[in-house]
Protein backbone atom coordinates (compact mmCIF):
# COMPACT_ATOMS: atom_id res chain seq x y z
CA UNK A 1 180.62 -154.56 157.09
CA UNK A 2 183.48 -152.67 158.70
CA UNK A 3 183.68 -154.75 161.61
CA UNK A 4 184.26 -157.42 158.79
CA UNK A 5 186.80 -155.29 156.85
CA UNK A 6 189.11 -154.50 160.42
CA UNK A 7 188.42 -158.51 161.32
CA UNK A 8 190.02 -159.02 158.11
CA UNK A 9 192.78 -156.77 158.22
CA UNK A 10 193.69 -158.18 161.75
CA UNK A 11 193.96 -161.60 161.05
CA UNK A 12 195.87 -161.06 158.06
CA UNK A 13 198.90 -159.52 159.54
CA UNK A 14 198.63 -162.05 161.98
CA UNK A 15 199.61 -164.40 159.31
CA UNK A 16 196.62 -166.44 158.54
CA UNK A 17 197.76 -168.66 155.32
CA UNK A 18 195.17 -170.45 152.59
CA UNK A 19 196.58 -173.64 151.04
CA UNK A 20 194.39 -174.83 148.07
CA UNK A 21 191.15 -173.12 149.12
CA UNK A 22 188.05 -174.83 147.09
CA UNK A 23 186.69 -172.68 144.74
CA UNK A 24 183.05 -172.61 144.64
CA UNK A 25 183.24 -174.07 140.93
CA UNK A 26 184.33 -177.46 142.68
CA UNK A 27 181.13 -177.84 144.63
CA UNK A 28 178.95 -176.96 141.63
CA UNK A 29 180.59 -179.93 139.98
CA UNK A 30 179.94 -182.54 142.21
CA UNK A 31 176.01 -180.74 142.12
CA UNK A 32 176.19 -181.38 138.42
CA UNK A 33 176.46 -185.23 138.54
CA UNK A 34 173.57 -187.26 137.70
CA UNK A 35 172.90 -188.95 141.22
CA UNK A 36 172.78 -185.17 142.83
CA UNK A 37 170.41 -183.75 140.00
CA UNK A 38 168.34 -186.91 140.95
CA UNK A 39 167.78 -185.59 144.47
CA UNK A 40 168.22 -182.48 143.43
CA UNK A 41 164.43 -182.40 142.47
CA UNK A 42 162.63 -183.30 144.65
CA UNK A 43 164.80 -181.47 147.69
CA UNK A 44 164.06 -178.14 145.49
CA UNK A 45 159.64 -179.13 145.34
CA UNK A 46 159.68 -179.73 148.75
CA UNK A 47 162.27 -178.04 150.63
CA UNK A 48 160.03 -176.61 153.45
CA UNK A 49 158.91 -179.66 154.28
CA UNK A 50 161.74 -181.92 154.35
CA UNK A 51 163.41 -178.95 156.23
CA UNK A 52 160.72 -179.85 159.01
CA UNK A 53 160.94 -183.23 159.06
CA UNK A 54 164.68 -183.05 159.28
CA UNK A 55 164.81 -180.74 162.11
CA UNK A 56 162.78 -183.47 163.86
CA UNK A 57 165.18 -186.77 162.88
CA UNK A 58 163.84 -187.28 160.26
CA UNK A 59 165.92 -189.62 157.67
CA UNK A 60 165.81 -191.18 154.17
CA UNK A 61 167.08 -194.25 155.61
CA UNK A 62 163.83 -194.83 157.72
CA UNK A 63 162.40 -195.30 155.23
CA UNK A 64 165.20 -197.60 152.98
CA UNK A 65 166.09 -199.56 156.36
CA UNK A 66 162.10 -200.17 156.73
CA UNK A 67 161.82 -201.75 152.89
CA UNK A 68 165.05 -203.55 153.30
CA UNK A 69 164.03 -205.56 156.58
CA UNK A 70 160.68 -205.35 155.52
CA UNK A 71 161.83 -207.64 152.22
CA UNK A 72 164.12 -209.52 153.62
CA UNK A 73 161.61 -210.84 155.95
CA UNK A 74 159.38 -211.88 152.74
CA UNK A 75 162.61 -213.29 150.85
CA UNK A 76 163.62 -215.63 153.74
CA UNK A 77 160.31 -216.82 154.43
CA UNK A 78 160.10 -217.44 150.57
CA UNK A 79 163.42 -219.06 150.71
CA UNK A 80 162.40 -221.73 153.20
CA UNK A 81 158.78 -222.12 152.21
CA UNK A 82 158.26 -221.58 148.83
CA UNK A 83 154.78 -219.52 148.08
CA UNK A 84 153.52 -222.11 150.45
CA UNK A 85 153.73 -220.51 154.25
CA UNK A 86 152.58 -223.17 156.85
CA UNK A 87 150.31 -222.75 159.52
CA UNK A 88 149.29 -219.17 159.33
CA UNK A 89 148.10 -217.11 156.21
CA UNK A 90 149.96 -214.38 154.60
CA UNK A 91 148.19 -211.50 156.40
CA UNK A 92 149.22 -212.94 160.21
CA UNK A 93 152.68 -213.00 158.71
CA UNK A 94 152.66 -209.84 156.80
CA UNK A 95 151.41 -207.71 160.01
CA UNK A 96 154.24 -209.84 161.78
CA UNK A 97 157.17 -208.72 159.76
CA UNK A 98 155.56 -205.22 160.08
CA UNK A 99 155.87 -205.24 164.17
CA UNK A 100 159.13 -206.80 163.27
CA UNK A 101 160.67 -203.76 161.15
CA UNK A 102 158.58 -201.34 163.69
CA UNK A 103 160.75 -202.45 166.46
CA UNK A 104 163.91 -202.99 164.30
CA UNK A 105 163.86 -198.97 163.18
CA UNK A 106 162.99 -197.95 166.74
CA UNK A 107 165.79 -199.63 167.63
CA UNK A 108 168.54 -198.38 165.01
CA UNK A 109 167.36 -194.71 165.61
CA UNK A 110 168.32 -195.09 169.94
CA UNK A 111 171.38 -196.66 169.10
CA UNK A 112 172.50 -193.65 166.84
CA UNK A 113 172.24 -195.56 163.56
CA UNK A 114 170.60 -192.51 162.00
CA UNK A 115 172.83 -190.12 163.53
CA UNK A 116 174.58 -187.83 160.82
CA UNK A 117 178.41 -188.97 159.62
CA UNK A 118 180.74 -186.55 160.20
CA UNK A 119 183.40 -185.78 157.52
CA UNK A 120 186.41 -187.16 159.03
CA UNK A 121 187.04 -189.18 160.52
CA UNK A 122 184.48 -192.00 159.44
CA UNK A 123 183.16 -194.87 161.92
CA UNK A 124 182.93 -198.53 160.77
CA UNK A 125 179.47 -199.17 160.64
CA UNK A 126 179.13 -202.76 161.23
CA UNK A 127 179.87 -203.64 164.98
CA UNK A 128 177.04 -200.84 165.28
CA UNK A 129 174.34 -202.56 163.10
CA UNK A 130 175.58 -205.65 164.49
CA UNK A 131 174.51 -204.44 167.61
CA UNK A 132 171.42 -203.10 167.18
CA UNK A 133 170.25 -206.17 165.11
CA UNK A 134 170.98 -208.19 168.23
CA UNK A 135 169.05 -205.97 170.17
CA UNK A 136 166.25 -206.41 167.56
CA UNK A 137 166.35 -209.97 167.34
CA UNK A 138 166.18 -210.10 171.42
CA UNK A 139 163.15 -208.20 171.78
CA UNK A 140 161.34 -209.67 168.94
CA UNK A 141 161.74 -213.26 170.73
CA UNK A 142 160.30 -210.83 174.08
CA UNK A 143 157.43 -209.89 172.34
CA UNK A 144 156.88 -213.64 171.73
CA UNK A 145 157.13 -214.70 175.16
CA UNK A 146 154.60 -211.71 176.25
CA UNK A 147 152.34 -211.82 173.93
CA UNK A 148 152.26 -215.50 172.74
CA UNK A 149 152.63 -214.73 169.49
CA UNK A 150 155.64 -215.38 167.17
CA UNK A 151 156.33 -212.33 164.65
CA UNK A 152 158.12 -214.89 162.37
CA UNK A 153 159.02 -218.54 162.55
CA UNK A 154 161.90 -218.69 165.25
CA UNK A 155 164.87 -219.78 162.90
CA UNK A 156 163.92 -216.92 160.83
CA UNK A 157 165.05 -214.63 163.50
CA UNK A 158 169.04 -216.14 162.91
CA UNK A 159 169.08 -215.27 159.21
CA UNK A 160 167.04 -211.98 160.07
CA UNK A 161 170.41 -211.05 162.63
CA UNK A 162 173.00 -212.47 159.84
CA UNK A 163 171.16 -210.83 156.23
CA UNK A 164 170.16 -208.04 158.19
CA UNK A 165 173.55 -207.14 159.58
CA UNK A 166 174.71 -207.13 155.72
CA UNK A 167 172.15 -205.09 154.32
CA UNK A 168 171.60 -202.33 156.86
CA UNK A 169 175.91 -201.83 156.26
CA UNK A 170 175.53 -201.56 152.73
CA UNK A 171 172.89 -199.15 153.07
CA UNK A 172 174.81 -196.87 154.84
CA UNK A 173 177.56 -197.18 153.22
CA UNK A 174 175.57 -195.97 149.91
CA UNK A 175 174.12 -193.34 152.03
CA UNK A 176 177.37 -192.16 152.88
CA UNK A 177 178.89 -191.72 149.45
CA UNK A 178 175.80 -190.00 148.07
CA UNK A 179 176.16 -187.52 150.98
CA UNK A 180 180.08 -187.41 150.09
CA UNK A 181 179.05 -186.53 146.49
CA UNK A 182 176.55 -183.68 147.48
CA UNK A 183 178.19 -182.08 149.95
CA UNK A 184 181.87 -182.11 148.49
CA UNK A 185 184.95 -183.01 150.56
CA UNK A 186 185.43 -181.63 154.18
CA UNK A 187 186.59 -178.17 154.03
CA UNK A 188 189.52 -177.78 156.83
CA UNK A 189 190.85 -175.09 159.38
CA UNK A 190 194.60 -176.06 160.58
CA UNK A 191 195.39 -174.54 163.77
CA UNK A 192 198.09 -174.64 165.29
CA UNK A 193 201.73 -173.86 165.48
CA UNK A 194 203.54 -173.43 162.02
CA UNK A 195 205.85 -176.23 162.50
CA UNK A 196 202.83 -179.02 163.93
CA UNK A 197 201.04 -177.45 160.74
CA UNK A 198 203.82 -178.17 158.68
CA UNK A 199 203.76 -181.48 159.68
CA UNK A 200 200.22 -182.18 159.40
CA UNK A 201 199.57 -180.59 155.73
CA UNK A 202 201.30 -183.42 153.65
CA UNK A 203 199.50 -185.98 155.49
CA UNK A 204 195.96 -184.49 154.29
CA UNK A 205 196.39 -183.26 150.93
CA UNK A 206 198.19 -186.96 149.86
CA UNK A 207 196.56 -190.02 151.57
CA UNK A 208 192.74 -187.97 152.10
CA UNK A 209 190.67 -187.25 148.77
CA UNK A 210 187.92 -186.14 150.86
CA UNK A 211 189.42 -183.25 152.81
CA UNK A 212 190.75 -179.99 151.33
CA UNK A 213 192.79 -177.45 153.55
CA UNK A 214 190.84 -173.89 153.18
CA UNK A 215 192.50 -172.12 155.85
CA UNK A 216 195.45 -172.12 158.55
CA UNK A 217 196.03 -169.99 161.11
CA UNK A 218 198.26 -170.01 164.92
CA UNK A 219 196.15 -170.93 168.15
CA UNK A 220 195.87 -167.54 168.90
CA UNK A 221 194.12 -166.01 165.84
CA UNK A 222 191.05 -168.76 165.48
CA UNK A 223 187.94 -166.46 164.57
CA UNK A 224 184.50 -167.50 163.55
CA UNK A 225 184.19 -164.73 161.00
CA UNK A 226 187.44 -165.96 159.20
CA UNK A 227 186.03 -169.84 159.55
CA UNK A 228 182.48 -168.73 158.36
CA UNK A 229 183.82 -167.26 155.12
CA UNK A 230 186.23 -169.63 154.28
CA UNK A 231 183.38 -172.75 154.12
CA UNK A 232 185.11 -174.40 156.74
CA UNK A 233 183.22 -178.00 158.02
CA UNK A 234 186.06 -179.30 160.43
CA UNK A 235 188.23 -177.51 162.58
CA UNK A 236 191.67 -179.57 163.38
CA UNK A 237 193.96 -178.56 166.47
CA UNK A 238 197.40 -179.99 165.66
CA UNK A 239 198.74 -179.32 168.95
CA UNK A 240 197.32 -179.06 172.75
CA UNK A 241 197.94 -175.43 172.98
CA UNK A 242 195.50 -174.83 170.05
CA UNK A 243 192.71 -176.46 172.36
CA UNK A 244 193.89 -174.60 175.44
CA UNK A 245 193.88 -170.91 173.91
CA UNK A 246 190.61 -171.54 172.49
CA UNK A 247 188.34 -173.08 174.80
CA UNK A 248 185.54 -172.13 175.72
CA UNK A 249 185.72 -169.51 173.08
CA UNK A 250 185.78 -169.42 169.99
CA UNK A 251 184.60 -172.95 170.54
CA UNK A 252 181.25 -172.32 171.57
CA UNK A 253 180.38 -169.90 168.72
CA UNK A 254 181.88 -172.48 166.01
CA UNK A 255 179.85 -175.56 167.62
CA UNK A 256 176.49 -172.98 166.98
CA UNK A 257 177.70 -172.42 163.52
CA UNK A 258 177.85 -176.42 162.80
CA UNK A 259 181.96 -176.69 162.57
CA UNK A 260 183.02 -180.01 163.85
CA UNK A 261 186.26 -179.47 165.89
CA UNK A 262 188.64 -182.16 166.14
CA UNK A 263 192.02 -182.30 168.29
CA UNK A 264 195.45 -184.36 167.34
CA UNK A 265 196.61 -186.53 169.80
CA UNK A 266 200.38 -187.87 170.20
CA UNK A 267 201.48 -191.00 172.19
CA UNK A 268 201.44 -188.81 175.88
CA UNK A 269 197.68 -187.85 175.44
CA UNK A 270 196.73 -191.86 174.65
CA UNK A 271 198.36 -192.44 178.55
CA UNK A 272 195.31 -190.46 179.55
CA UNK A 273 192.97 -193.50 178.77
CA UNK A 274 191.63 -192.49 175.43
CA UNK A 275 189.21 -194.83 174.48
CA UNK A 276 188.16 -193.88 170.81
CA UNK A 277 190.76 -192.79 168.56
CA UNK A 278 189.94 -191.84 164.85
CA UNK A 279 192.51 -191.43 162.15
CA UNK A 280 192.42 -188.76 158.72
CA UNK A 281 195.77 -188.86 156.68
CA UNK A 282 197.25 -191.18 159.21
CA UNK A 283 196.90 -188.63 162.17
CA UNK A 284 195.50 -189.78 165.03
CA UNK A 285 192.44 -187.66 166.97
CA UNK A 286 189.71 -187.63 168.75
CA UNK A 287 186.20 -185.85 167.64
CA UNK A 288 185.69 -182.70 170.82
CA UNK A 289 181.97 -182.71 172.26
CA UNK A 290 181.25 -179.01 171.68
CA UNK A 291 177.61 -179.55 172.26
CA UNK A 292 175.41 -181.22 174.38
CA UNK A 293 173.39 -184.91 173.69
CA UNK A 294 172.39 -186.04 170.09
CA UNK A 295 168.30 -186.12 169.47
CA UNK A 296 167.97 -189.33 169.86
CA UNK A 297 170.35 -189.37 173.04
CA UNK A 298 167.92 -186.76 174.51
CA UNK A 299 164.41 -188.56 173.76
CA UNK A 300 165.86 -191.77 175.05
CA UNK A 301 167.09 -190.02 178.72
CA UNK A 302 163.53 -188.67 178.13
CA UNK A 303 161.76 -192.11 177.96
CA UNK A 304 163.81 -193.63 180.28
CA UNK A 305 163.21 -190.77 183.04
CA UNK A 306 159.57 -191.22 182.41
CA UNK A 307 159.25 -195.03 182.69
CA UNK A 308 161.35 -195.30 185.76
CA UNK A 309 159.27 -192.58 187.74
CA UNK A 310 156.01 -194.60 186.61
CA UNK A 311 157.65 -198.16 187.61
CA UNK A 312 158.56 -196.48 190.88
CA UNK A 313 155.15 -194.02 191.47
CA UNK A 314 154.45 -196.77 194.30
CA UNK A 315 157.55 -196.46 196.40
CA UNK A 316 158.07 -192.53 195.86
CA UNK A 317 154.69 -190.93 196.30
CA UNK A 318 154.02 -192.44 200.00
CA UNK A 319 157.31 -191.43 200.40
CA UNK A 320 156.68 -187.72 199.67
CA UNK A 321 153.60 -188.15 201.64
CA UNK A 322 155.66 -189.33 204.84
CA UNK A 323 158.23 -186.43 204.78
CA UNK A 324 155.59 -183.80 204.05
CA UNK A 325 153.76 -184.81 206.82
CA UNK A 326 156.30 -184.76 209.25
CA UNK A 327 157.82 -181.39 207.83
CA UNK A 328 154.25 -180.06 208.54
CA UNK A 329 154.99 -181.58 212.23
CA UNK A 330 157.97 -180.40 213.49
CA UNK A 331 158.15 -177.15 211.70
CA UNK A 332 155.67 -173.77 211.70
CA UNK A 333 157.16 -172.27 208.05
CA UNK A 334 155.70 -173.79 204.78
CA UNK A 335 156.24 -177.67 203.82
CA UNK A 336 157.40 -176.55 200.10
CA UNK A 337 160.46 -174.42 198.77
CA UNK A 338 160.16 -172.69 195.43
CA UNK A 339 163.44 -171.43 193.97
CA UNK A 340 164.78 -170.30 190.65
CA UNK A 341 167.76 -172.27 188.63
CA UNK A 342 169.10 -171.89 185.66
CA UNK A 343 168.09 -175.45 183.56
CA UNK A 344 168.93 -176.44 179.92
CA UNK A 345 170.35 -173.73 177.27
CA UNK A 346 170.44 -171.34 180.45
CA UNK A 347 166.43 -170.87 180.72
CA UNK A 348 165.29 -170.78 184.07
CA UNK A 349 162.77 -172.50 185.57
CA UNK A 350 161.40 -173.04 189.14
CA UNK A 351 162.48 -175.56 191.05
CA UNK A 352 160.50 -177.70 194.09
CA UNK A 353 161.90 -178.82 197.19
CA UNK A 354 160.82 -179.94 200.69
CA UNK A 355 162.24 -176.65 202.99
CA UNK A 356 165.12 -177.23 205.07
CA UNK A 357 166.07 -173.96 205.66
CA UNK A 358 164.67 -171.05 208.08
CA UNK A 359 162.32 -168.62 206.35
CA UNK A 360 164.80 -165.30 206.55
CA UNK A 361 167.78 -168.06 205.95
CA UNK A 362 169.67 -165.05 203.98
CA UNK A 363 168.01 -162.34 204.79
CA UNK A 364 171.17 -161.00 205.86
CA UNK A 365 173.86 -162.39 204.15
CA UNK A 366 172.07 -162.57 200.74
CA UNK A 367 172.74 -165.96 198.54
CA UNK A 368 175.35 -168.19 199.52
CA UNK A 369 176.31 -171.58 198.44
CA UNK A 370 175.45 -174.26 200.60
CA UNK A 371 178.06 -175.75 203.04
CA UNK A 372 178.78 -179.41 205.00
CA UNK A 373 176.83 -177.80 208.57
CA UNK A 374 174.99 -175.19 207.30
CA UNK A 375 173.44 -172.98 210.35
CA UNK A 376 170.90 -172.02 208.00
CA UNK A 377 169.27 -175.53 208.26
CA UNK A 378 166.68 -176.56 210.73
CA UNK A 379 168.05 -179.09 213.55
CA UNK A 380 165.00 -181.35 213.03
CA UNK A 381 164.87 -181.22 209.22
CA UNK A 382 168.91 -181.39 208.89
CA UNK A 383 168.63 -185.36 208.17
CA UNK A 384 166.25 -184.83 204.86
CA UNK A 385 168.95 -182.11 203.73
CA UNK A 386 171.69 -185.05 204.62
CA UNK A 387 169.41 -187.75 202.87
CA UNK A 388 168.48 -185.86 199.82
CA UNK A 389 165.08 -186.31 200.28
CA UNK A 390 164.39 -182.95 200.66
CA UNK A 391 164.78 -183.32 196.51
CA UNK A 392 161.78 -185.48 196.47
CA UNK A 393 159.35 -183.00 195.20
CA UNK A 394 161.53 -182.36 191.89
CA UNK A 395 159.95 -185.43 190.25
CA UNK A 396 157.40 -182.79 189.30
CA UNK A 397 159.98 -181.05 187.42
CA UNK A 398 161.49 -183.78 185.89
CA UNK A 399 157.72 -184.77 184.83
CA UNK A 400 157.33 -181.54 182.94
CA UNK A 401 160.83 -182.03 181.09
CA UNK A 402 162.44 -179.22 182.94
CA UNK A 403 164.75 -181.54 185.12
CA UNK A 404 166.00 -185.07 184.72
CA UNK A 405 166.31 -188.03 187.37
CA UNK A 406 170.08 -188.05 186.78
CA UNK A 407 172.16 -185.02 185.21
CA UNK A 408 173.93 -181.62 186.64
CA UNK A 409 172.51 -180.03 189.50
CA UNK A 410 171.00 -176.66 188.57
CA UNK A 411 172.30 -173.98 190.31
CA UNK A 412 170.61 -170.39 191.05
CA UNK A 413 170.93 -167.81 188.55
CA UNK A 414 173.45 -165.68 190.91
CA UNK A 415 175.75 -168.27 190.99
CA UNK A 416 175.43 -168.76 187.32
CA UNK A 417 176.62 -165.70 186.41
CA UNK A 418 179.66 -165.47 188.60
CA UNK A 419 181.07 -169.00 188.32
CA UNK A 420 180.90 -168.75 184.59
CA UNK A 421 183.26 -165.41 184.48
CA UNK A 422 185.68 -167.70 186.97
CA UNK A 423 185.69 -170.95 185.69
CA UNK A 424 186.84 -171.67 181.95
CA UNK A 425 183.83 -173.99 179.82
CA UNK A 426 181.36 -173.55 182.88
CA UNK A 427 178.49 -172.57 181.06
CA UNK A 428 179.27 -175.86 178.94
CA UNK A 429 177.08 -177.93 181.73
CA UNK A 430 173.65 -175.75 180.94
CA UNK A 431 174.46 -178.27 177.33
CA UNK A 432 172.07 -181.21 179.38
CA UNK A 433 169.00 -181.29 181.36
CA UNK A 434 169.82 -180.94 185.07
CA UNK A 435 169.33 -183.90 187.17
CA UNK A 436 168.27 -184.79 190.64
CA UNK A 437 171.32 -186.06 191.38
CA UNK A 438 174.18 -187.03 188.91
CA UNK A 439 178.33 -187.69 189.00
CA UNK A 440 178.83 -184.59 191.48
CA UNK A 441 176.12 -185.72 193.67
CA UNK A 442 177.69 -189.26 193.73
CA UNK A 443 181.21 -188.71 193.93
CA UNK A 444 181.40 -185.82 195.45
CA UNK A 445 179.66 -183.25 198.42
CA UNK A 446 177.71 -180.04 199.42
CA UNK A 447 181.07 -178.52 199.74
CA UNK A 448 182.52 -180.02 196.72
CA UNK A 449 184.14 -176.95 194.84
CA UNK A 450 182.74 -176.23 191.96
CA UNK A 451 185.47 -176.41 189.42
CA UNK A 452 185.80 -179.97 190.23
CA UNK A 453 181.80 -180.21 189.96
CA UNK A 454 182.11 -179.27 186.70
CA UNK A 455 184.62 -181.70 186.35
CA UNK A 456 182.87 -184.56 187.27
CA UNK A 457 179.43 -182.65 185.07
CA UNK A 458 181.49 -182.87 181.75
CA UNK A 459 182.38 -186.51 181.98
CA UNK A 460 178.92 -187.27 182.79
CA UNK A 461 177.95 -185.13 179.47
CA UNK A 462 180.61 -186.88 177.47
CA UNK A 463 180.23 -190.41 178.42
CA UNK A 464 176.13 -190.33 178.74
CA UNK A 465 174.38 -194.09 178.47
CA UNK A 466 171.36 -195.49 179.92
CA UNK A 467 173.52 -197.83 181.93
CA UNK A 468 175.54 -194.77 183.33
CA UNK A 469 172.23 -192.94 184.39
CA UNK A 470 171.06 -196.31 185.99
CA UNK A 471 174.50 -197.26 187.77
CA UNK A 472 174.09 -193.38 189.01
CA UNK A 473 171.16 -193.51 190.58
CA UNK A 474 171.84 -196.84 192.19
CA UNK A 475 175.11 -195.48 193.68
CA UNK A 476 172.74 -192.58 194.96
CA UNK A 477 170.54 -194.56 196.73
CA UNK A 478 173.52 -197.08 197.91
CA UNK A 479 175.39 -193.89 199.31
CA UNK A 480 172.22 -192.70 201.20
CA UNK A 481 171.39 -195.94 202.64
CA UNK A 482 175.37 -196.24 203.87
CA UNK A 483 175.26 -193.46 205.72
């Protein structure tokens, strides 16, 4: 409590200001409403369990996107046919437009469809669903092909892209204003200078209903206490230097309290190559990744890694057969390295490899990172070093979850530590599974330093797709081939 009191005290003569703070009275209003009492009830009956399911993806639109395709199925079939559906009766059909709503919620939850709206800032919806009805559609007429067996008659699968497209928008959009109504508008930090805040205040409070300003403060005097009391859901930098003086901390410890940060950007930043601008009061920004992959971004890297070493179990296990036997040939020390990195959230984990290195390689001069002609290296096992395929083995660890094919390389725990007291936002890269090889790996060296590493880590993190992890590890095997 005293450390609370002094916190207070500090940040008040350093001039933090409140402009129209939301009393707690305003969000016991919106609770009153009818719609909110609705849900009200059953969230109270059975909190613990929803709780779970939530923490696991679980959303009420599942299940509203799973009766809406699920009818509209029924209502076009009706539409054409009458009560009278040719060839087939209604129970082939019925466990067809079943498969076909399976596949059509699988699909909206890996393209981020059930991903949670943040409070500015809002994304149009459509082009999404759009998207991930196409996708749908497509591997419903797959299924057809490979299993000779049509889920619905083919013209069907036109109207299902077009109706579908329509109603899975609406339903968010519904979703969305509930969630506005329960939760209240957006409760806002301004930092910044005085005069960028000056400039960004009007903007808010006149032309956004759903945002209220609940505390402002300069770059320098951002503290998770202050942002913690004050309710705040959003925290805006109006100028660069509020970014710069803040990163990696406070940032970090607001990201693990759930604050959404968010960073103004004026016509010099967009010559950088922004790609996604959003807009809140007529103020351009863009939304800062202060955490790692969403859930669904995760289990799909997951799936993917796993399907891709199964497709591929012919080509890499004689492989690893090969190269251990001729490590066992030329070389009297053990065929297999163990060595401890530090993998996702910082938890360490033991990593495989084929050795390379002498047995008493730093016996003397203790860890060291590795360099372009190590003399720690055997002559005769220098080329699986070179090649990479002394990381062969780690497909065991990327089996168990603890590494994946493409991502940050993990580095030992002694490194860790020290690069993250000299380079700003290091730890940030421990936010994603390591990989076996990954942007670094592709673009850059052994010798590589490592603030640039992490350069070429945080894009990866930021700009994560399936296609990038494929195009990746093609580029790693086109690079080893090269040379």
């Amino acid at each position: 409590m005293t450390d609370i009191v002094s916190t207070r005290r500090r940040l008040e003569r350093a001039h933090f200001v409140y402009h129209e703070c939301v009393p707690t009275d305003r969000h016991r209003a919106h609770l009153s409403s009818a719609i909110n009492r609705l849900l009200d009830r059953p969230a109270v009956k059975f909190q613990r369990q929803l709780g779970w399911m939530w923490r696991r993806g679980f959303r009420f639109l599942f299940i509203l996107d799973a009766v809406a395709i699920f009818g509209i199925l029924c209502t076009i079939n009706f539409v054409r046919f009458g009560t009278t559906w040719p060839t087939y009766g209604i129970g082939h059909y019925m466990t067809g437009f079943a498969i076909a709503t399976t596949v059509s919620i699988t699909v909206n939850y890996f393209t981020g469809l059930y991903q949670r709206d943040p409070r500015l800032g809002l994304r149009p919806w459509a082009p999404r669903v759009a998207l991930a009805m196409a996708i749908s559609v497509l591997l419903d007429g797959v299924f057809a092909i490979i299993f000779d067996r049509y889920l619905m008659p083919r013209i069907n699968l036109a109207a299902l892209f077009v109706v579908g497209t329509l109603a899975l928008s609406v339903t968010r959009i519904v979703s969305r204003r509930l969630a506005e109504k329960r939760r209240g508008p957006a409760q806002v930090a301004l930092v910044g200078s005085v005069e960028e805040r000056n400039r960004a205040r009007p903007f808010i409070n006149q032309h956004y209903s759903n945002a209220r300003i609940s505390l402002e403060c300069d770059s320098d005097f951002l503290d998770p206490i202050m942002v913690q009391e004050s309710e705040v859901t959003d925290v805006f930098f109006v100028d660069l230097s509020a970014f710069e003086r803040n990163f990696p901390e406070p940032l970090t410890t607001l990201a693990r309290q759930g604050a959404t940060v968010i960073q103004r950007v004026s016509a010099a930043e967009t010559l950088l190559g922004l790609k996604t601008v959003y807009q809140v009061g007529g103020i351009p920004f863009i939304r800062l990744n202060t955490q790692g992959l969403h859930p669904h971004q995760q289990r799909l890297k997951r799936i993917m890694d796993l399907l891709l070493i199964l497709v591929t179990g012919p080509l890499w296990l004689p492989l690893i057969l090969i190269v251990a036997s001729y490590s066992k040939a030329v070389s009297s020390s053990g065929v297999f390295y163990r060595q401890t990195r530090v993998g996702l959230d910082g938890k360490h984990f033991e990593i495989i490899k084929f050795r390379t290195m002498y047995p008493d390689a730093e016996t003397v001069s203790g860890p060291i990172l590795a360099e372009r002609d190590d003399n720690r290296v055997e002559p005769l096992l220098g080329w699986l070093r070179a090649s990479r395929l002394d990381e062969l083995p780690q497909l065991w660890n990327v089996l168990r979850g603890q590494m994946s094919l493409v991502g940050p390389r993990p580095e030992r725990p002694e490194f860790t530590e020290r690069l993250e007291q000299e380079i700003p936002g290091y730890q940030r890269r421990h936010a994603i599974t390591p990989g076996i090889t990954g942007f670094a790996q592709v673009f850059g060296g052994y010798d590589t330093d490592a603030a640039h590493k992490l350069g070429y880590d945080l894009q990866y993190l930021v700009n994560w797709s399936v296609a990038l992890d494929l195009q990746l590890l093609l580029r790693s095997l086109g690079k080893k081939v090269w040379q």
